[in-house]
C-alpha atoms as a PDB file:
ATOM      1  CA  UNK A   1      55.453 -43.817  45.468  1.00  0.00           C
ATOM      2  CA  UNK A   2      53.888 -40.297  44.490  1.00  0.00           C
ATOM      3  CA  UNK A   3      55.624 -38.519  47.315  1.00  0.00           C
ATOM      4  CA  UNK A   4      58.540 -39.072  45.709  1.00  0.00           C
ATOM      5  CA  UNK A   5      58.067 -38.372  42.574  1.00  0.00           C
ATOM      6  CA  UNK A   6      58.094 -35.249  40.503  1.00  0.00           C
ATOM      7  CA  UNK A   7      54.412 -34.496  41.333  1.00  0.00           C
ATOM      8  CA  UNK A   8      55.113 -33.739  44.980  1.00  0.00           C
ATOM      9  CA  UNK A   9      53.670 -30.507  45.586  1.00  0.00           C
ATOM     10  CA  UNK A  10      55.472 -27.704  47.663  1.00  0.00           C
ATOM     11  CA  UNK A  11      55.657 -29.073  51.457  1.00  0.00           C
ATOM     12  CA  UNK A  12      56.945 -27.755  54.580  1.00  0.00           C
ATOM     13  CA  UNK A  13      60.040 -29.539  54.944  1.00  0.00           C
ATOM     14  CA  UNK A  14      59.498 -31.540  58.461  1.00  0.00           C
ATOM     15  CA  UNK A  15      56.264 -32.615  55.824  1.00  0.00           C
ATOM     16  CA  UNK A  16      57.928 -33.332  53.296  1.00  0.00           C
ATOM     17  CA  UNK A  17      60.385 -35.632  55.494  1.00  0.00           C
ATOM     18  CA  UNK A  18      57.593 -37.367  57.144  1.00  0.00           C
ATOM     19  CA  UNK A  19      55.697 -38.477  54.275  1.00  0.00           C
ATOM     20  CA  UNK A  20      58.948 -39.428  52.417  1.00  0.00           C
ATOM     21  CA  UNK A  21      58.731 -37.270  50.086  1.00  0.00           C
ATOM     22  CA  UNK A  22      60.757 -34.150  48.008  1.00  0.00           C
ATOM     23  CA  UNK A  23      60.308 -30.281  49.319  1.00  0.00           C
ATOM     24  CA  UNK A  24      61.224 -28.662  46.284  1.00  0.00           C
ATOM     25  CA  UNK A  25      61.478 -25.339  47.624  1.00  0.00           C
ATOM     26  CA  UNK A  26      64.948 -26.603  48.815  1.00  0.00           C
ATOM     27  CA  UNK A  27      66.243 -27.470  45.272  1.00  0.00           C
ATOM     28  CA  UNK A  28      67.762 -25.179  42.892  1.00  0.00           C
ATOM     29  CA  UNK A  29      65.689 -23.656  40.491  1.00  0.00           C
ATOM     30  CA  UNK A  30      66.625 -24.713  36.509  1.00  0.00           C
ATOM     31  CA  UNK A  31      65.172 -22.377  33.539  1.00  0.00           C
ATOM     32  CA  UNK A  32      63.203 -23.763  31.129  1.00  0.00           C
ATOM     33  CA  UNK A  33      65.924 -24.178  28.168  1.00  0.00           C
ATOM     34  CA  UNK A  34      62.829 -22.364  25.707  1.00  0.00           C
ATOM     35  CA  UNK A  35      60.611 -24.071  23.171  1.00  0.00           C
ATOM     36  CA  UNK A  36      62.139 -26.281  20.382  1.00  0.00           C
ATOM     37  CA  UNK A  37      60.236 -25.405  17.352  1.00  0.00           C
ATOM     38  CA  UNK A  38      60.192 -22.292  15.072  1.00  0.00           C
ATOM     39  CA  UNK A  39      58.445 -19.321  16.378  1.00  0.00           C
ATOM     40  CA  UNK A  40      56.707 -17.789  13.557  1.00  0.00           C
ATOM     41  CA  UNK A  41      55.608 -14.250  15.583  1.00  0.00           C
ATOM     42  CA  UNK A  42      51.472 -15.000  15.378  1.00  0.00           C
ATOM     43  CA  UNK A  43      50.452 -15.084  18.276  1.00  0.00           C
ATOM     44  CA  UNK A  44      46.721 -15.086  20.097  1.00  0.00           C
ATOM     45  CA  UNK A  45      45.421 -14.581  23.185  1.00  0.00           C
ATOM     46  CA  UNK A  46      41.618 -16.088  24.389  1.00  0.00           C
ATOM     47  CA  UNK A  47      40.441 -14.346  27.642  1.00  0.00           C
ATOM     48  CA  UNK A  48      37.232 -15.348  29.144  1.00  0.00           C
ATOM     49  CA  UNK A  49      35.000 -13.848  31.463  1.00  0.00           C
ATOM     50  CA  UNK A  50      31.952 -15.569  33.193  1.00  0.00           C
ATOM     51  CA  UNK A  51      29.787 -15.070  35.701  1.00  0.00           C
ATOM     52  CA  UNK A  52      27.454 -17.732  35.359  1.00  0.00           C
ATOM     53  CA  UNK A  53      24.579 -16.240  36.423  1.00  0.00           C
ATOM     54  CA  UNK A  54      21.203 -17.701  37.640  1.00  0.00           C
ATOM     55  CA  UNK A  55      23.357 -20.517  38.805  1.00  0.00           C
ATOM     56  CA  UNK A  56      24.044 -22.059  42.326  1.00  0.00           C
ATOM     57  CA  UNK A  57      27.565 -20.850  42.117  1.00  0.00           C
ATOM     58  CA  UNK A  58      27.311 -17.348  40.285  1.00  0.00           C
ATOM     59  CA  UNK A  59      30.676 -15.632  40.633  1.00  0.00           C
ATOM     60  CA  UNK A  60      30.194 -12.094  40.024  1.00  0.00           C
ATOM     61  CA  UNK A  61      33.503  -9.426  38.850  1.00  0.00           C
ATOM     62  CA  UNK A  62      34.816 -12.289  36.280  1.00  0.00           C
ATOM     63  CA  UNK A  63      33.892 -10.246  33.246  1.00  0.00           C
ATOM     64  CA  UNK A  64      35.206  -7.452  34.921  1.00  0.00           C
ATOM     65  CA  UNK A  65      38.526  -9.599  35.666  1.00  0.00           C
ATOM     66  CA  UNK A  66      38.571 -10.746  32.172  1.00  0.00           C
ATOM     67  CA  UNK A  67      37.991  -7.238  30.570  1.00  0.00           C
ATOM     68  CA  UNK A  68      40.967  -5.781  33.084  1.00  0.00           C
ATOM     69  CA  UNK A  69      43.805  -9.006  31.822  1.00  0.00           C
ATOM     70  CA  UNK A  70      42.133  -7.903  27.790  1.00  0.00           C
ATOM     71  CA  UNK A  71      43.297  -4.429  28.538  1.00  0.00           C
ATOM     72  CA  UNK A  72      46.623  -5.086  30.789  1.00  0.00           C
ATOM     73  CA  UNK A  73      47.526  -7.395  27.447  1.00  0.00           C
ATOM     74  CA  UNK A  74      47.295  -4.357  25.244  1.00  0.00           C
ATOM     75  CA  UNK A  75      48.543  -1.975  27.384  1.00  0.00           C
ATOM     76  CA  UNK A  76      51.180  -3.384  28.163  1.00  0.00           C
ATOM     77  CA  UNK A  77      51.979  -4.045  24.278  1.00  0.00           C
ATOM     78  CA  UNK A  78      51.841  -8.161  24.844  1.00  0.00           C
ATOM     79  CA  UNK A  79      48.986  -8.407  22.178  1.00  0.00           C
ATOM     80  CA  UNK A  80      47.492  -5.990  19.875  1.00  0.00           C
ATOM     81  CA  UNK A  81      43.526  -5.789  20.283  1.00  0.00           C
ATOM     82  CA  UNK A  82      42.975  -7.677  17.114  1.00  0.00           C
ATOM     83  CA  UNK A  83      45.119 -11.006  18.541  1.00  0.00           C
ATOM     84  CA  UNK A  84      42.694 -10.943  21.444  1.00  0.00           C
ATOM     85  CA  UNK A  85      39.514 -12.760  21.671  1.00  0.00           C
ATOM     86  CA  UNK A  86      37.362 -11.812  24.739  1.00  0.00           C
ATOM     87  CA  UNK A  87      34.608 -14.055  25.932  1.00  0.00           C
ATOM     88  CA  UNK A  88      31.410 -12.795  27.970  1.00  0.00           C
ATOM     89  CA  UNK A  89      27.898 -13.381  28.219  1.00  0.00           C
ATOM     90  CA  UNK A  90      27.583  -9.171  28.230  1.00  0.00           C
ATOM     91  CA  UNK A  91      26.174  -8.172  25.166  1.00  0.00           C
ATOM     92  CA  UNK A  92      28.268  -4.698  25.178  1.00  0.00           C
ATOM     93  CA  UNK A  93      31.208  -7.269  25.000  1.00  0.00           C
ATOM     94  CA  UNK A  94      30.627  -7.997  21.297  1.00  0.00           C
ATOM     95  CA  UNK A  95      31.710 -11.308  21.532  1.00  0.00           C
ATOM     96  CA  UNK A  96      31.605 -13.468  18.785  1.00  0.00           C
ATOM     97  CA  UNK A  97      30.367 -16.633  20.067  1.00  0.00           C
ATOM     98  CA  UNK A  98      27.925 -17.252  23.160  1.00  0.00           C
ATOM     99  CA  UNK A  99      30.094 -18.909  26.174  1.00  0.00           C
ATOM    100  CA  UNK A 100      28.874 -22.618  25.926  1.00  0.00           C
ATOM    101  CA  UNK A 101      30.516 -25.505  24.433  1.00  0.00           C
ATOM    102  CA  UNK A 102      29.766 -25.207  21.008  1.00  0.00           C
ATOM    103  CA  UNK A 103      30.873 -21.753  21.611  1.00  0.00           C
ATOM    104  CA  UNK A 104      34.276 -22.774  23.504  1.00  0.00           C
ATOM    105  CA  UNK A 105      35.358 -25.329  20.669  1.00  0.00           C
ATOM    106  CA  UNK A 106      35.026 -22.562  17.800  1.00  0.00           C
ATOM    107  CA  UNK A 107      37.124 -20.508  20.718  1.00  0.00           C
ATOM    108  CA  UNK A 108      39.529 -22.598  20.561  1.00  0.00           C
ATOM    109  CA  UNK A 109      39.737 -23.449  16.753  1.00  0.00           C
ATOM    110  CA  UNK A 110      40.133 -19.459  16.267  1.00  0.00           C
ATOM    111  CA  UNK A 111      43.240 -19.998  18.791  1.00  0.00           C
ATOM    112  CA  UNK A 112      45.228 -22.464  17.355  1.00  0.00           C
ATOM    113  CA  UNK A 113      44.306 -21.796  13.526  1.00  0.00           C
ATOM    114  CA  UNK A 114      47.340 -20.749  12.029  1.00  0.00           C
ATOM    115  CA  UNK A 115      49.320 -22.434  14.666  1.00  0.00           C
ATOM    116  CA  UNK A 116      53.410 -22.041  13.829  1.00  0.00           C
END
């Protein structure tokens, strides 16, 4: 039975006792006991920002969004500016690669190469 397994979402609890299931807002909360593999200290951040427009579902103030998390990230001293890689389809963005697949998968390569 789903319900009761781990992948029960959060219910209200006369829900969660109806359908069978777990509310796990009434169990304890455990930390995560941390990875278990060497950190090495590299570290990279991919943020991506776009709007898709022209389409039947443009969603405008994403490369805004995505500029504001690049600049929270630095400011914030999580990343330095040259451990971030943003993604938009403005050209005053610089970015490296244009935001479609072929674009994504060299995204991604950048992020995990030199993976600890």
């Amino acid at each position: 039975n789903l319900l009761s397994s781990n992948l029960t979402p959060l219910l209200p609890r006369r829900a969660a006792q109806q359908l069978g299931g777990t509310n796990f807002a009434d169990e304890p909360y455990v930390p995560y006991p941390g990875p278990r593999y060497h950190l090495t200290g590299r570290k990279k951040a991919l943020v991506m920002g776009l709007t898709y427009d022209g389409s039947t579902s443009p969603m405008p103030g994403c490369v805004n969004d995505a500029r504001a998390v690049k600049k929270c990230l630095i400011d914030h001293e999580y990343f330095k500016a040259n451990e971030i890689l943003l993604i938009t389809e403005k050209p005053e963005d610089n970015s490296p690669v244009y935001p479609d697949k072929s674009g994504f998968l060299k995204c991604l390569h950048w992020l995990v190469d030199d993976a600890a």
